[in-house]
N, C-alpha and C. Protein backbone atom coordinates (compact mmCIF):
# COMPACT_ATOMS: atom_id res chain seq x y z
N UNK A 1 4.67 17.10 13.99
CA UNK A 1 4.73 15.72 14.41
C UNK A 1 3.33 15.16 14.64
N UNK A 2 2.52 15.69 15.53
CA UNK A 2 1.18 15.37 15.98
C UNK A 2 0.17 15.61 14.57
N UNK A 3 0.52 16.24 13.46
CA UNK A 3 -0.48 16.73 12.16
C UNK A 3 0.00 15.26 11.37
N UNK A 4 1.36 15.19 11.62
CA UNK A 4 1.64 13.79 10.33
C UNK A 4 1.10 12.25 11.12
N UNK A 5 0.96 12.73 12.76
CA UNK A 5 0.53 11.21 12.88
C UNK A 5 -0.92 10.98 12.59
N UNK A 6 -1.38 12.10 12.98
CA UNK A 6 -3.06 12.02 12.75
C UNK A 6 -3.22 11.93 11.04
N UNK A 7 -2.30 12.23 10.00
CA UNK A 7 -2.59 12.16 8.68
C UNK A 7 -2.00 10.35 8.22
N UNK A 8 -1.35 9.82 9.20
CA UNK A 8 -1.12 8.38 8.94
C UNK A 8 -1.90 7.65 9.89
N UNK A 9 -2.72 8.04 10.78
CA UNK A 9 -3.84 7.31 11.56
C UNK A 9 -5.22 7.64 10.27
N UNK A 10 -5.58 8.30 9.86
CA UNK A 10 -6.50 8.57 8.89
C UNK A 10 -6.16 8.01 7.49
N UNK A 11 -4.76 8.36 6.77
CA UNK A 11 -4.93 7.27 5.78
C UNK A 11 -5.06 5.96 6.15
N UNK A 12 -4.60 5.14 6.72
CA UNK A 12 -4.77 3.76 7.59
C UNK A 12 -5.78 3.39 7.87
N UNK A 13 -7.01 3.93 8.45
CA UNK A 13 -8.25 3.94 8.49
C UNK A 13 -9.07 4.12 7.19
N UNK A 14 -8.50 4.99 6.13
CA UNK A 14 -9.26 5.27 4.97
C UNK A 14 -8.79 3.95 4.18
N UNK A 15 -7.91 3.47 4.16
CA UNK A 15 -7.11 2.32 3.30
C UNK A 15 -7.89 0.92 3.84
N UNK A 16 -8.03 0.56 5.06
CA UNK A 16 -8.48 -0.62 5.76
C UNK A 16 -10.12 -0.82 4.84
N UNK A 17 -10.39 0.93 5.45
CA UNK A 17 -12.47 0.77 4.97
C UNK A 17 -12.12 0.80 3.35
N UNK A 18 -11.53 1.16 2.58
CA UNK A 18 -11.48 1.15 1.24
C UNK A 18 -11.28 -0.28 0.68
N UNK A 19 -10.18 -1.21 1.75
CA UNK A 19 -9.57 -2.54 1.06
C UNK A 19 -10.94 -3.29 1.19
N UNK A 20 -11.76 -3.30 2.51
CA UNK A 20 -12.71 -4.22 2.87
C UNK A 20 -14.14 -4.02 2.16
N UNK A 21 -14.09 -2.98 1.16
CA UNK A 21 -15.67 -2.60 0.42
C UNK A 21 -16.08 -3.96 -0.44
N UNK A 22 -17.22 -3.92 0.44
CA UNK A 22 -17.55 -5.71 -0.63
C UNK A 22 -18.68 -4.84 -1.01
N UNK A 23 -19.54 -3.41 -0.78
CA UNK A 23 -20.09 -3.17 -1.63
C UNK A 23 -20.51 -3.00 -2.71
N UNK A 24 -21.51 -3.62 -4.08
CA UNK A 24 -21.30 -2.98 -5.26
C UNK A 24 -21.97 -4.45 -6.20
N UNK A 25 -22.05 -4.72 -7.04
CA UNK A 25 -21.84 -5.55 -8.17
C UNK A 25 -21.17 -6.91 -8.26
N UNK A 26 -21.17 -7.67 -8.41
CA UNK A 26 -19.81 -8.89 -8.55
C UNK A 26 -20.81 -10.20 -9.52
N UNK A 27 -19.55 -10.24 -10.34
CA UNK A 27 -19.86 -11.80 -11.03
C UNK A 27 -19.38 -12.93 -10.22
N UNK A 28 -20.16 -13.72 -10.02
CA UNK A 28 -20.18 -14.89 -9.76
C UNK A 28 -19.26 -15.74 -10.76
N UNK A 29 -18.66 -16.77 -10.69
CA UNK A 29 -18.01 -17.82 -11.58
C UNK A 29 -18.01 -18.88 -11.31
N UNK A 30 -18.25 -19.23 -12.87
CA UNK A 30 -18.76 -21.25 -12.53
C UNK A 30 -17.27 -21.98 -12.10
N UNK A 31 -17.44 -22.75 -10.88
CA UNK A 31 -15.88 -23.23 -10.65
C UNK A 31 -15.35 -24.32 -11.73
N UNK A 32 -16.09 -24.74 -12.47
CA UNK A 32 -16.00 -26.12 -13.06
C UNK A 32 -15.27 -25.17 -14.72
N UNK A 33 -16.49 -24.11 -15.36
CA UNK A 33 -16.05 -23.93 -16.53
C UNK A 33 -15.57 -22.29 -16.65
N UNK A 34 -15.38 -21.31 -15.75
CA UNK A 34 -14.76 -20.05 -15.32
C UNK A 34 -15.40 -19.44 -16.43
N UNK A 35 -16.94 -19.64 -16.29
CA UNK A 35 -18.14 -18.28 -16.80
C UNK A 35 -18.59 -18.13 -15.98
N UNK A 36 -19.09 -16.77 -16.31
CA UNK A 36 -20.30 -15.95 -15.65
C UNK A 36 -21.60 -16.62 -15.26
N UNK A 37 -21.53 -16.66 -14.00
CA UNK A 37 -23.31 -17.39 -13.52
C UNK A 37 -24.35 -16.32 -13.26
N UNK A 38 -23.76 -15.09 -12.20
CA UNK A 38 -24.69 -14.39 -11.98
C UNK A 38 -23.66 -13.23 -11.58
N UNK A 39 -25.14 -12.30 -11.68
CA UNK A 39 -24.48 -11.26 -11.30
C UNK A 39 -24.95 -10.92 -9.63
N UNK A 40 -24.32 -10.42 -8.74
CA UNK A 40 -24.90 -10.71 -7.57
C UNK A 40 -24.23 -9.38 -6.68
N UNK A 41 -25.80 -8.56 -6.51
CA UNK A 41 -25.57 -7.14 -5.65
C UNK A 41 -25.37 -7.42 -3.91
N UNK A 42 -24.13 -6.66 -3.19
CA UNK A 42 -23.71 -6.66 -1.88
C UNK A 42 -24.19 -5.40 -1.71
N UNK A 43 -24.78 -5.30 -0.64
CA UNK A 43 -25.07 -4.24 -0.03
C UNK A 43 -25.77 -4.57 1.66
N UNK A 44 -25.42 -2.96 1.97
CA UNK A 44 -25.32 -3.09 3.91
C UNK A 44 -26.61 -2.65 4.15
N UNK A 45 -27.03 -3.62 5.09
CA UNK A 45 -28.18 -3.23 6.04
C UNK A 45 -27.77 -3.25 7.36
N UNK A 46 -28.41 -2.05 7.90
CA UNK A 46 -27.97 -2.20 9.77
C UNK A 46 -26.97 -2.93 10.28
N UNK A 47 -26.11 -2.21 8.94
CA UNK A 47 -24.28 -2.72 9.18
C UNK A 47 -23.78 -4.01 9.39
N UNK A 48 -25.16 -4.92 8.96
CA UNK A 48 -24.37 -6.08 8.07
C UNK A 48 -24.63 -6.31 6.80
N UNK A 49 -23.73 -7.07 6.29
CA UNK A 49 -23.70 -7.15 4.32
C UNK A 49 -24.99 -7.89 3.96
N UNK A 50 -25.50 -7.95 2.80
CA UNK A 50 -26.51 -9.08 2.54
C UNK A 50 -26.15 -9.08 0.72
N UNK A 51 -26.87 -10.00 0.25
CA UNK A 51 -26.65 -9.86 -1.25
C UNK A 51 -27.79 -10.53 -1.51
N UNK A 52 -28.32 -10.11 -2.63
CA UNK A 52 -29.23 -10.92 -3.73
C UNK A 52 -28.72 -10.81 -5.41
N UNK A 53 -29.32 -11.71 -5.82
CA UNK A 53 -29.18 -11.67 -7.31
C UNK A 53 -29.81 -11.17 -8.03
N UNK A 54 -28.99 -10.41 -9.17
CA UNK A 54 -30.08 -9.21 -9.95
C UNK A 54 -30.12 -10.20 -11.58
N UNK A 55 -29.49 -10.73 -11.74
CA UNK A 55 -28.80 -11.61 -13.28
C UNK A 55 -28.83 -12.88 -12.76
N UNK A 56 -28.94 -13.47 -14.03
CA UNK A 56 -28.21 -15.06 -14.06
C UNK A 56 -27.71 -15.05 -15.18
N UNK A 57 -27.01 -15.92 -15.78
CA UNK A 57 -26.57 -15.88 -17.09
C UNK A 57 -26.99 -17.74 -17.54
N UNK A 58 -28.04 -18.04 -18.38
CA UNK A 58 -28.28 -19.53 -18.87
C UNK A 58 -28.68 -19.74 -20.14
N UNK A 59 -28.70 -20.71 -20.15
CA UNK A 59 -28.46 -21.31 -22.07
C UNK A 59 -29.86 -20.86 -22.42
N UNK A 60 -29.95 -20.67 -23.71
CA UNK A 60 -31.09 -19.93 -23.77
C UNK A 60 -32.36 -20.86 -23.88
N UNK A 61 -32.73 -22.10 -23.59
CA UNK A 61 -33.38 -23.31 -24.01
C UNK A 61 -33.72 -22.89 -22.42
N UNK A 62 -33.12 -23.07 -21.20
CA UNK A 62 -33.06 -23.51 -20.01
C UNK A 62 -34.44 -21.66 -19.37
N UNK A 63 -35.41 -21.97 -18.01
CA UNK A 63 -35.77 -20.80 -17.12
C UNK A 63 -35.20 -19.70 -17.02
N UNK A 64 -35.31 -18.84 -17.37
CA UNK A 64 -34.04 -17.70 -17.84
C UNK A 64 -34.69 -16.86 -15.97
N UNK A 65 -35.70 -17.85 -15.07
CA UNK A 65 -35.97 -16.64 -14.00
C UNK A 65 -36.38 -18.42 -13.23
N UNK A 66 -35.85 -19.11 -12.95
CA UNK A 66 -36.40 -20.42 -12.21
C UNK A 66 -36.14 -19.94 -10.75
N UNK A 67 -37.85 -20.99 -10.40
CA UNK A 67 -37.94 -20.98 -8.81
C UNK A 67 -36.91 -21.77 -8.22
N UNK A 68 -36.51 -21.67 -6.70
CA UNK A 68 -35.89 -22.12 -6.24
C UNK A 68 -36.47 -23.24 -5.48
N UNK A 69 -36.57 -24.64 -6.09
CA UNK A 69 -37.40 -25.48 -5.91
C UNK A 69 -36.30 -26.73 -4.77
N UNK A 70 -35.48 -26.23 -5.05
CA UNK A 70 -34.75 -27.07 -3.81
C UNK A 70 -34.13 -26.36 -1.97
N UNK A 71 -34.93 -25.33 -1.71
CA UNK A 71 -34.78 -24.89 -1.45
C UNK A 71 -36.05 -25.45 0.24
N UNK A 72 -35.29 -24.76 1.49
CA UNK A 72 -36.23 -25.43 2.46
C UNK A 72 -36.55 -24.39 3.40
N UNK A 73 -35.93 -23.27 3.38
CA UNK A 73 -36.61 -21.92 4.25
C UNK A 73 -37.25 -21.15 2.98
N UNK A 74 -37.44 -20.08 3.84
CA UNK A 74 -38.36 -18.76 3.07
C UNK A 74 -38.19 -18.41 1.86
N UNK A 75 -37.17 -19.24 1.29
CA UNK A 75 -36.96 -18.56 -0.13
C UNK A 75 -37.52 -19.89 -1.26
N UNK A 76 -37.88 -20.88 -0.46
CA UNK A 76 -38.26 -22.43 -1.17
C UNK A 76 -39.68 -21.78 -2.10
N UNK A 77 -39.56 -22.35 -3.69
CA UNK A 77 -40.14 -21.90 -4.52
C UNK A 77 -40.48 -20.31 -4.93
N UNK A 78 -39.79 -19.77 -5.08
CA UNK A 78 -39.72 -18.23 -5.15
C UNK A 78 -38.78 -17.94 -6.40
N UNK A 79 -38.67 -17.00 -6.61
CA UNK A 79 -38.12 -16.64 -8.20
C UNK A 79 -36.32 -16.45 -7.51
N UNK A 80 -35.55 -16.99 -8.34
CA UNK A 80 -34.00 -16.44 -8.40
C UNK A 80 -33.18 -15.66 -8.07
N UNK A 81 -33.74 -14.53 -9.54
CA UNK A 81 -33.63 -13.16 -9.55
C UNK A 81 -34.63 -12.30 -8.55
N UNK A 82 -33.99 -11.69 -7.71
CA UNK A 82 -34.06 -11.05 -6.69
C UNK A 82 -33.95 -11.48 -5.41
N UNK A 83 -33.90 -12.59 -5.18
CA UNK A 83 -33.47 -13.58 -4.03
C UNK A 83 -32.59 -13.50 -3.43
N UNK A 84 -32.17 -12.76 -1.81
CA UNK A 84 -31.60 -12.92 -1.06
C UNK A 84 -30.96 -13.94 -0.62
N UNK A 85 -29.51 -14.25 -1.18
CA UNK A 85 -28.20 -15.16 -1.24
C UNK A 85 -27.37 -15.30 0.24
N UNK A 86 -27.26 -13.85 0.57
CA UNK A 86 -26.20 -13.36 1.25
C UNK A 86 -27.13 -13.02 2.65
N UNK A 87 -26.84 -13.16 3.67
CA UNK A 87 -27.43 -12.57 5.03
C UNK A 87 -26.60 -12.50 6.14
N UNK A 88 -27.06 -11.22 6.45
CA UNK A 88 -26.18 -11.17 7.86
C UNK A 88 -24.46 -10.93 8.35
N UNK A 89 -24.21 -11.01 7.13
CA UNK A 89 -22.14 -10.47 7.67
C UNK A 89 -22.40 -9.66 8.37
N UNK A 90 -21.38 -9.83 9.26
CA UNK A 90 -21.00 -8.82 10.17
C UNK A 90 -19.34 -8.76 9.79
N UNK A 91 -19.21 -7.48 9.80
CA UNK A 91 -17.49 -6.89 9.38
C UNK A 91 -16.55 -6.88 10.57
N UNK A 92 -15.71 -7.37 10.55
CA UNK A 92 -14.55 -7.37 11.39
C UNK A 92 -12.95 -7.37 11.52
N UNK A 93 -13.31 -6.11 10.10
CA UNK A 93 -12.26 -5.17 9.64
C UNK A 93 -11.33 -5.99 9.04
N UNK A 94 -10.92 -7.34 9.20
CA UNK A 94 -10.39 -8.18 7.97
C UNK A 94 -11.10 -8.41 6.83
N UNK A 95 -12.31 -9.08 7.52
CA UNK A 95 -12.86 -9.89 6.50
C UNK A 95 -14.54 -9.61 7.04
N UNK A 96 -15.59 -10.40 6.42
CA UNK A 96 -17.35 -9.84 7.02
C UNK A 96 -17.54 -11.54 7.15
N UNK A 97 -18.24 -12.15 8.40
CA UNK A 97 -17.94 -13.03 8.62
C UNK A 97 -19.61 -13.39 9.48
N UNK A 98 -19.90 -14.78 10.20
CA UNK A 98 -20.88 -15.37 11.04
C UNK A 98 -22.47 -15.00 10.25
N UNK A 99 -22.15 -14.83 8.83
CA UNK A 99 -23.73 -14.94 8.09
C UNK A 99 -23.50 -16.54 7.51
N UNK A 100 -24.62 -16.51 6.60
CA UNK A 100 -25.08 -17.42 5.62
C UNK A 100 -25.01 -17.45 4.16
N UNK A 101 -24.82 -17.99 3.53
CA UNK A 101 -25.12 -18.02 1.90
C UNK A 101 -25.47 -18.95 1.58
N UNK A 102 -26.74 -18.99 0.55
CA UNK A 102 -27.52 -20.20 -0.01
C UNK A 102 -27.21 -20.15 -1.67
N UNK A 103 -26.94 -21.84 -1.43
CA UNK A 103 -26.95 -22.13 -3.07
C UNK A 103 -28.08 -22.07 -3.84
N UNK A 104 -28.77 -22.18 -4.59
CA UNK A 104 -29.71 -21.89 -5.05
C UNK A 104 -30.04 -23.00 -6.04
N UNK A 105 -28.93 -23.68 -6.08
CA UNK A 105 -28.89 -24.80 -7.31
C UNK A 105 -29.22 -25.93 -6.22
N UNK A 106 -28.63 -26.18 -5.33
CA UNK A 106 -28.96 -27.22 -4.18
C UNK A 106 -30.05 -26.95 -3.17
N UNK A 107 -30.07 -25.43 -2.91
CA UNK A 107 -30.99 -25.26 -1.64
C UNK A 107 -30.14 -25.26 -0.76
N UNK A 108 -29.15 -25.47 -0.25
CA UNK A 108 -28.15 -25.56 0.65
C UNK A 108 -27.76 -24.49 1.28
N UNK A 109 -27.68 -24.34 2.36
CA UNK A 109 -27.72 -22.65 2.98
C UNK A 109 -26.32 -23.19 3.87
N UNK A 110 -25.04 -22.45 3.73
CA UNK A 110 -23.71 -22.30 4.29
C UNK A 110 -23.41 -21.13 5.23
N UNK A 111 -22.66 -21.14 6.44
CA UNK A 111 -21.83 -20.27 6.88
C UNK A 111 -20.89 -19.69 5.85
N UNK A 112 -20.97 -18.82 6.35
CA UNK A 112 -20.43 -17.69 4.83
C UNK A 112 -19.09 -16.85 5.46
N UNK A 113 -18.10 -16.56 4.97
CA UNK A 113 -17.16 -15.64 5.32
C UNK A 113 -16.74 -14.82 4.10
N UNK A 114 -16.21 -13.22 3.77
CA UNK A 114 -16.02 -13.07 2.38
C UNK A 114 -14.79 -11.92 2.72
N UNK A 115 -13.95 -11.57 1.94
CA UNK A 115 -12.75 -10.76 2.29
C UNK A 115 -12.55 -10.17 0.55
N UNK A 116 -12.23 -9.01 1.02
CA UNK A 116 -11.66 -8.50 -0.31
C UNK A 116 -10.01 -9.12 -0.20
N UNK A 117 -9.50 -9.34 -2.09
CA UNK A 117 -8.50 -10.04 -2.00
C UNK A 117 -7.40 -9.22 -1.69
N UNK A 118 -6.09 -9.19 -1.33
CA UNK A 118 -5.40 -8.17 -0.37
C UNK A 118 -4.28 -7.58 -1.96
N UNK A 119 -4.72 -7.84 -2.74
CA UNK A 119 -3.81 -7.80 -3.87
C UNK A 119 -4.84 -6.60 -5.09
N UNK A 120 -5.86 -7.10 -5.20
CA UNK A 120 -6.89 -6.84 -6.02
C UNK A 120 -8.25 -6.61 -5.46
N UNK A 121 -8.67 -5.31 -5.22
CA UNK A 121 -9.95 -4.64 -4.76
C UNK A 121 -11.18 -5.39 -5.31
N UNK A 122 -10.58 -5.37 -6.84
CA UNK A 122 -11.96 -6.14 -7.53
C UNK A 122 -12.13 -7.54 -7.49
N UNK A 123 -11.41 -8.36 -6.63
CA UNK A 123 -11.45 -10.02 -6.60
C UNK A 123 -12.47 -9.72 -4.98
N UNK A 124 -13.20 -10.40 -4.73
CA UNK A 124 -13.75 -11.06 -3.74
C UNK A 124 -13.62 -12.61 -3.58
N UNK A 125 -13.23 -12.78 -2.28
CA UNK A 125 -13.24 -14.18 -2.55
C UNK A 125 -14.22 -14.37 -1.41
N UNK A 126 -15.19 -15.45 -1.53
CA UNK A 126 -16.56 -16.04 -1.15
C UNK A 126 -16.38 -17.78 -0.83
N UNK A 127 -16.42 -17.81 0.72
CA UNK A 127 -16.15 -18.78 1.10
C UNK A 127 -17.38 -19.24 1.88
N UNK A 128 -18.31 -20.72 1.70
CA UNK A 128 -18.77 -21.28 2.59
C UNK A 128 -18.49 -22.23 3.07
N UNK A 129 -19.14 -22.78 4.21
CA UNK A 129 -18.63 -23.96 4.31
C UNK A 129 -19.55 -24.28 5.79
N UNK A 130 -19.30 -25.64 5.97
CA UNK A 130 -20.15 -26.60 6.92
C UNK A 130 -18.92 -26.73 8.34
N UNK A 131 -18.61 -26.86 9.26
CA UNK A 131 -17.48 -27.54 9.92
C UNK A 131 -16.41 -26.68 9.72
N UNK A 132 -15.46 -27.96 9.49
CA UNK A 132 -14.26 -27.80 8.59
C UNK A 132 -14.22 -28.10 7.06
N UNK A 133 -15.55 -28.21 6.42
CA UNK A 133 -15.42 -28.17 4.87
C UNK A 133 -16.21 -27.22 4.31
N UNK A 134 -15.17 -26.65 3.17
CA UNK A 134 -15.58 -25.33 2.73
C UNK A 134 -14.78 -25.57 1.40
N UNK A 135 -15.70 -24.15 0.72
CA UNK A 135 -15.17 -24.22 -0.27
C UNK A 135 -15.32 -22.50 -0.83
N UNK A 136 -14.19 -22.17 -1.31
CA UNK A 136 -13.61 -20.86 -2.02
C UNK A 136 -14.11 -20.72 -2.88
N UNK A 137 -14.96 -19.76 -3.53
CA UNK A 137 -14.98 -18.94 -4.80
C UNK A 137 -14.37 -17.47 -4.85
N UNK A 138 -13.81 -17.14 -6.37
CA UNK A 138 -13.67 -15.86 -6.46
C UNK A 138 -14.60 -15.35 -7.40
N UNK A 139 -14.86 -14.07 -7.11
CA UNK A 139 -15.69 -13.41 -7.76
C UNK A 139 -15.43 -12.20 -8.00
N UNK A 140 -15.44 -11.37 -9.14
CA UNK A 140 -15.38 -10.36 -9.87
C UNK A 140 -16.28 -9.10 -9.69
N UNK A 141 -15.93 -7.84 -9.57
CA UNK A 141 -16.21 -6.35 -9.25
C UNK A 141 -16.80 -6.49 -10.82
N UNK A 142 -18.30 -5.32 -10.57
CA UNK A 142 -18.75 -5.48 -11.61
C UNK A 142 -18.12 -3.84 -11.81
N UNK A 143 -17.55 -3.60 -12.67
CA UNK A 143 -17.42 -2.27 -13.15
C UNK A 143 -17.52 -1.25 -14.06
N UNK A 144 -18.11 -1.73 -14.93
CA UNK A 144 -19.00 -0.61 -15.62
C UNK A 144 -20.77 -0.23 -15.15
């Protein structure tokens, strides 16, 4: 009795930290035309999430590495690719929540919340927002 509860307190715990891995890879998607914008690495520092961008994906005429010229903290005029997006989640076993995410196209830096989707490991969905206005993206597990 006491071996099967401790083996369903441990899968439960292994299932929760497995559903919530925003670690790893993820495509970004344009909301307007559902392509690939970037590719954009999550990873934990001192156990909160952060992300930067390793890719972009642009027409081949267009900065294939443009500064971030609209931009008004530490990252204003600085290269793209490698640019810290993501700062500061803190996890709270639903969802990683009370950071920031900056647009990069606006300069616009958002309260950020992000949850793995409860259906699909590889969907992230990436929410910022101001107030009460926000706005949802999903984004894609990079997996190969």
């Amino acid at each position: 009795m006491v071996r099967n509860l401790l083996s369903i307190c441990f899968a439960l715990i292994f299932s929760s930290t497995f559903a919530q891995d925003i670690t790893g890879k993820w495509k970004t998607i344009d909301d307007e035309t559902g392509k690939v914008k970037s590719i954009v690495e999550i990873y934990l520092q001192d156990g909160k999430a952060h992300g930067k961008i390793l890719e972009i994906f642009r027409a081949p005429e267009e900065d294939q590495n443009p500064n971030c010229r609209k931009c008004t903290d530490d990252r204003k005029n600085k290269p793209v690719i490698g640019m810290e997006i993501i700062r500061g989640l803190e996890n709270d076993d639903e969802e990683w929540e009370d950071g920031t995410i900056l647009d990069p196209e606006n300069g616009k830096v958002y309260d950020c919340k992000l949850w793995v989707d409860e259906d699909d490991p590889n969907i992230l969905n990436v929410r910022g927002y101001v107030a009460f206005f926000f706005r949802t993206q999903t984004w894609e597990r990079v997996t190969n």
